[in-house]
N, C-alpha and C. Protein backbone atom coordinates (compact mmCIF):
# COMPACT_ATOMS: atom_id res chain seq x y z
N UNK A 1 -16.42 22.44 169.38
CA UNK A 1 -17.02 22.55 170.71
C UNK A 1 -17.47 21.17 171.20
N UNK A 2 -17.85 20.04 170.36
CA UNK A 2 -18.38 19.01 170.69
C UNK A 2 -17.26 18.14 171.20
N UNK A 3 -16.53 17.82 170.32
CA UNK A 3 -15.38 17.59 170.35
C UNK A 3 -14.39 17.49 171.79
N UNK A 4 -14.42 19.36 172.69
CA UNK A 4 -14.21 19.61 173.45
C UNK A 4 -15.09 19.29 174.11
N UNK A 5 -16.13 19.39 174.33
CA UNK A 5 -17.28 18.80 175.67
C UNK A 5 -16.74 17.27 175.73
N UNK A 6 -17.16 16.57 174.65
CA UNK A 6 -16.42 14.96 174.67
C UNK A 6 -15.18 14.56 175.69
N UNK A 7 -14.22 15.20 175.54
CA UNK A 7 -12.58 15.03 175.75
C UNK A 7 -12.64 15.22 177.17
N UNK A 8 -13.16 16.33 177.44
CA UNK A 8 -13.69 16.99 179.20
C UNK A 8 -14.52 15.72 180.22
N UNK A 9 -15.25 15.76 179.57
CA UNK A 9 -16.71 14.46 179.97
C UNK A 9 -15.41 13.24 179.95
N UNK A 10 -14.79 12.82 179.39
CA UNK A 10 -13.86 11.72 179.38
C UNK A 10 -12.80 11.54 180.32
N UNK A 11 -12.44 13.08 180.44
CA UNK A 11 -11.29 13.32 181.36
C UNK A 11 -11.36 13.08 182.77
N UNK A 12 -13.37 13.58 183.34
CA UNK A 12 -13.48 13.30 184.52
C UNK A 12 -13.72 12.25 184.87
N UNK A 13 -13.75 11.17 183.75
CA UNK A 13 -13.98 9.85 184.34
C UNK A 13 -13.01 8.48 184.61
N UNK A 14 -11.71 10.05 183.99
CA UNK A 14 -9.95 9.13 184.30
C UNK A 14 -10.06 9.27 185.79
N UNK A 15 -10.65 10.65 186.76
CA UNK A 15 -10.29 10.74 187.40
C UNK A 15 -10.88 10.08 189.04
N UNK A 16 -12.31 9.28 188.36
CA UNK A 16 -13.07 8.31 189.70
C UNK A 16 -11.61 7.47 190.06
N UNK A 17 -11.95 7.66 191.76
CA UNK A 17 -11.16 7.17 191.97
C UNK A 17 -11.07 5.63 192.77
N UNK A 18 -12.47 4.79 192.22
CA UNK A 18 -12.04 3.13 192.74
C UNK A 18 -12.15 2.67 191.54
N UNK A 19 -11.40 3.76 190.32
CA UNK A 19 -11.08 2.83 189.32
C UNK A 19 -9.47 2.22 189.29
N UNK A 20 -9.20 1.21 188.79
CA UNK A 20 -7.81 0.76 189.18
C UNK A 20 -7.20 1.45 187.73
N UNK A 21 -6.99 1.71 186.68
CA UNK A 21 -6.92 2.77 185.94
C UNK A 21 -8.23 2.97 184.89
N UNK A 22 -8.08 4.22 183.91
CA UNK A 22 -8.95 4.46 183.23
C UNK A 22 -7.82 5.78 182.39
N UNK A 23 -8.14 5.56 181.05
CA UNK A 23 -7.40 5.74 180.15
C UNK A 23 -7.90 6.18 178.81
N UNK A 24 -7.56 7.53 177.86
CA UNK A 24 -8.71 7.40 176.98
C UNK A 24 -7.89 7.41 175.89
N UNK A 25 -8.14 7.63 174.49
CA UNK A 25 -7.30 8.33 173.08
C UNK A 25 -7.93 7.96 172.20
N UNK A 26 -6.93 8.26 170.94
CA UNK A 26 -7.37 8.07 169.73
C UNK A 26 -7.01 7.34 168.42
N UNK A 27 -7.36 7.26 167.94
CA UNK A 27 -6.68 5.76 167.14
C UNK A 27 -4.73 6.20 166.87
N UNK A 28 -4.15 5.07 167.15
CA UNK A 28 -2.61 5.60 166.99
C UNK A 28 -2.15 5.68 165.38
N UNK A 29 -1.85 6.90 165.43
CA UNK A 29 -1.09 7.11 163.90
C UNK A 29 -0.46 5.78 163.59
N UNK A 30 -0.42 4.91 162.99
CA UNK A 30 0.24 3.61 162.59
C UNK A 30 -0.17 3.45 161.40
N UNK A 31 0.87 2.36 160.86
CA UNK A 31 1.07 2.20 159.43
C UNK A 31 -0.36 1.21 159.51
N UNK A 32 -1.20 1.03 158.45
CA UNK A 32 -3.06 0.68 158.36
C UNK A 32 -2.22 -1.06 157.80
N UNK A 33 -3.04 -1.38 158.69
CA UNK A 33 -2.61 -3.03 158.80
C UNK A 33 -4.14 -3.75 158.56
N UNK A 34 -4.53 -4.70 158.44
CA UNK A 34 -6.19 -5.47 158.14
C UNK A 34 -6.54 -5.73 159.39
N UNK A 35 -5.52 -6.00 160.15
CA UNK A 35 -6.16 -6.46 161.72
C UNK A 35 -6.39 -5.54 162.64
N UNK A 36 -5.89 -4.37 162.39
CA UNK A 36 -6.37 -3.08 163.39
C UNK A 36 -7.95 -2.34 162.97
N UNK A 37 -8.94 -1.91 163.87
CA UNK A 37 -9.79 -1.66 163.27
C UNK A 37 -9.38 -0.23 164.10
N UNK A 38 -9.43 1.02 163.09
CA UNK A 38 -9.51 2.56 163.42
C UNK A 38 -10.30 3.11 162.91
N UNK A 39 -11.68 2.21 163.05
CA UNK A 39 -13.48 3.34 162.65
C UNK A 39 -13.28 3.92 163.97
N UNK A 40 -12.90 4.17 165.03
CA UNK A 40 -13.44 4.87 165.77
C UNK A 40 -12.83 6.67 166.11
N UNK A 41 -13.54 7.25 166.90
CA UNK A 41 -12.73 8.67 167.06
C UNK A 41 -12.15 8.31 168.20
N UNK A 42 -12.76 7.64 169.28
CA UNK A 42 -11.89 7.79 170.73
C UNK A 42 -12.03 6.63 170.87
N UNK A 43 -11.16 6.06 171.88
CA UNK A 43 -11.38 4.86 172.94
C UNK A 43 -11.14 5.18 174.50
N UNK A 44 -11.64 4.09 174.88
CA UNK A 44 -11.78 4.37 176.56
C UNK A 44 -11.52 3.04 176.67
N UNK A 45 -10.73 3.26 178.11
CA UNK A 45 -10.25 1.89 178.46
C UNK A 45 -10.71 1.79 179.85
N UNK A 46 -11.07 1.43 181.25
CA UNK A 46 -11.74 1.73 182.45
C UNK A 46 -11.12 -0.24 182.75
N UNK A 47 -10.44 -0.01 184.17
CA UNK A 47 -10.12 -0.89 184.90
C UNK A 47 -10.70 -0.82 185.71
N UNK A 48 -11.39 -1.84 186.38
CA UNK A 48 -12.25 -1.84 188.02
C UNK A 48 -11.16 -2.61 188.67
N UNK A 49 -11.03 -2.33 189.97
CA UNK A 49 -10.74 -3.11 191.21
C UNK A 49 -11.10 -4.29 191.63
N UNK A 50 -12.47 -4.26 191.62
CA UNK A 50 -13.45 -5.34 191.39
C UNK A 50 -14.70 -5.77 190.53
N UNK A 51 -15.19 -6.45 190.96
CA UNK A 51 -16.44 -6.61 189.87
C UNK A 51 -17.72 -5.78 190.76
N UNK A 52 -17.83 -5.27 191.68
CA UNK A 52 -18.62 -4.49 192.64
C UNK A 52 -18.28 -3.36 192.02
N UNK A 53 -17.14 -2.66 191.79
CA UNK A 53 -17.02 -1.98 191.34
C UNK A 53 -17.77 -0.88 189.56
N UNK A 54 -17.31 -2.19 189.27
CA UNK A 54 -17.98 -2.52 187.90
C UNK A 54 -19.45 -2.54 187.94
N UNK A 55 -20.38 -2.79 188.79
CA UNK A 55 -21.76 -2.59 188.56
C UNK A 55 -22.10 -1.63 189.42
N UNK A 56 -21.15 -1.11 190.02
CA UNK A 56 -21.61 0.12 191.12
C UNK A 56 -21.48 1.32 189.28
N UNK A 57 -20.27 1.60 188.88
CA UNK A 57 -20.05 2.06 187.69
C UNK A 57 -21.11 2.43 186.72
N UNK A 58 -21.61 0.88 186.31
CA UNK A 58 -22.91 0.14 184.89
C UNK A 58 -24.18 0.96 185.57
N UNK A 59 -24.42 0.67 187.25
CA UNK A 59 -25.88 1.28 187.15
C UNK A 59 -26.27 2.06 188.51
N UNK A 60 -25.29 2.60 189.15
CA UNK A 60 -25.81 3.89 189.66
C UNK A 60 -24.72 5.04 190.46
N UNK A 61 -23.47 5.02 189.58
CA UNK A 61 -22.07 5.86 189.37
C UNK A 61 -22.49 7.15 188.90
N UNK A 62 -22.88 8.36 189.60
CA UNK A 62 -23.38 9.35 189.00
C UNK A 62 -22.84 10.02 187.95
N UNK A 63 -21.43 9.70 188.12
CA UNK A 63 -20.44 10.28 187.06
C UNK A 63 -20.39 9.53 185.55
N UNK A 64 -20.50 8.59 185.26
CA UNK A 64 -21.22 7.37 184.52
C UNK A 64 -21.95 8.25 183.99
N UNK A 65 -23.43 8.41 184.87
CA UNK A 65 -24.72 8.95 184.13
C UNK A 65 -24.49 9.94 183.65
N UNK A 66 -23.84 11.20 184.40
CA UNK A 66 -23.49 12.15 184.06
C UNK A 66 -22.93 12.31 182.18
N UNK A 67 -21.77 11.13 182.03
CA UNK A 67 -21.26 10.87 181.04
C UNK A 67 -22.18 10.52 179.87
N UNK A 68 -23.07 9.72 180.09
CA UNK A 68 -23.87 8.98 179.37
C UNK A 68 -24.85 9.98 178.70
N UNK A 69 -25.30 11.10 179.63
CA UNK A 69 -26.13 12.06 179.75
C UNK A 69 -25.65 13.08 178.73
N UNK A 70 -24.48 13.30 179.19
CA UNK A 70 -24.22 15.31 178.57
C UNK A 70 -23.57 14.74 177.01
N UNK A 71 -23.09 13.35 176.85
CA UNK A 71 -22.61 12.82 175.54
C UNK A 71 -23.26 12.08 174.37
N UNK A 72 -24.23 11.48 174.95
CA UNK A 72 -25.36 10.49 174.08
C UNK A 72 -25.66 10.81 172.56
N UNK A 73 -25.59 12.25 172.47
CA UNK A 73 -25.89 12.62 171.13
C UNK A 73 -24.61 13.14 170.55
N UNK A 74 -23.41 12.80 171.02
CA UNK A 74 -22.17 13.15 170.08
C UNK A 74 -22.08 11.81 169.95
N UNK A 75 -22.29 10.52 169.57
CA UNK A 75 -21.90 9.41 169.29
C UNK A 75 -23.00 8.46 168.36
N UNK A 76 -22.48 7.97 167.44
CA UNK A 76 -23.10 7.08 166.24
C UNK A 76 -23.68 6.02 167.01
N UNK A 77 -22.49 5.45 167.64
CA UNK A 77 -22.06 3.81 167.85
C UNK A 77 -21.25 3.85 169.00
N UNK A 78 -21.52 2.56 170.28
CA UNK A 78 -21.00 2.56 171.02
C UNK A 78 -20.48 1.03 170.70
N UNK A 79 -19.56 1.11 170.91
CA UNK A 79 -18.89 -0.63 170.85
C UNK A 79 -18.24 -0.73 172.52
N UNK A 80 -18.20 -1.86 173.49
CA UNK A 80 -17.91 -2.24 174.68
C UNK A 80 -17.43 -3.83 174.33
N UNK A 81 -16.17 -4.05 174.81
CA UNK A 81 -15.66 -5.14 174.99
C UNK A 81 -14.98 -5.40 176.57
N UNK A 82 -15.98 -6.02 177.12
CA UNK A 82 -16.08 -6.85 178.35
C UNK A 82 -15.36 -7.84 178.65
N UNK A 83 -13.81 -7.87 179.02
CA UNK A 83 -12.91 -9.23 179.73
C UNK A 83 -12.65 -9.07 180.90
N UNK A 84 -12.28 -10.51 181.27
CA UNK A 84 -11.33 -10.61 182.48
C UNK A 84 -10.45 -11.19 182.24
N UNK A 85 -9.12 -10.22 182.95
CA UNK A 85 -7.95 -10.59 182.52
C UNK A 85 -7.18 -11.39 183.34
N UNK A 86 -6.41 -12.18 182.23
CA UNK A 86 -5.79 -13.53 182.73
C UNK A 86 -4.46 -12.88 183.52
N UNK A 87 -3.90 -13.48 184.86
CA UNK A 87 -2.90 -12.90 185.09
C UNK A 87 -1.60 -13.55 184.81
């Protein structure tokens, strides 16, 4: 059931739409190499449009809170890696 609440809560946040994509899963079945790290259960990937975007998102995106809210206690550890990508 948790599991399922998780996946749901994830799904609606593929679907904001001034994200330029947003993408979720789970570690890929692959042969276990030293440089891949697969501690995790899910990943999320979230593209902004802009960087307005991105702090509209961080601190007052109801869907965000929403997320943050109904999930907080299915998760150990949150890890976030923050770039901008080179084109």
């Amino acid at each position: 059931a948790q599991r399922s609440t998780f996946e749901a809560e994830l799904q609606r946040l593929t679907k904001l739409s001034y994200l330029a994509r947003c993408q979720f899963g789970q570690p890929a079945a692959l042969e276990k190499r030293p440089v891949v790290d697969s501690s995790y259960d899910f990943g999320l990937q979230v593209e902004f449009k802009t960087l307005a975007d991105h702090d509209f998102y961080q601190k007052q995106c109801p869907d965000h809170a929403r997320f943050v809210a109904t999930c907080k206690s299915l998760w150990e550890k949150v890890v976030i890696y923050d770039f901008s990508p080179h084109a």
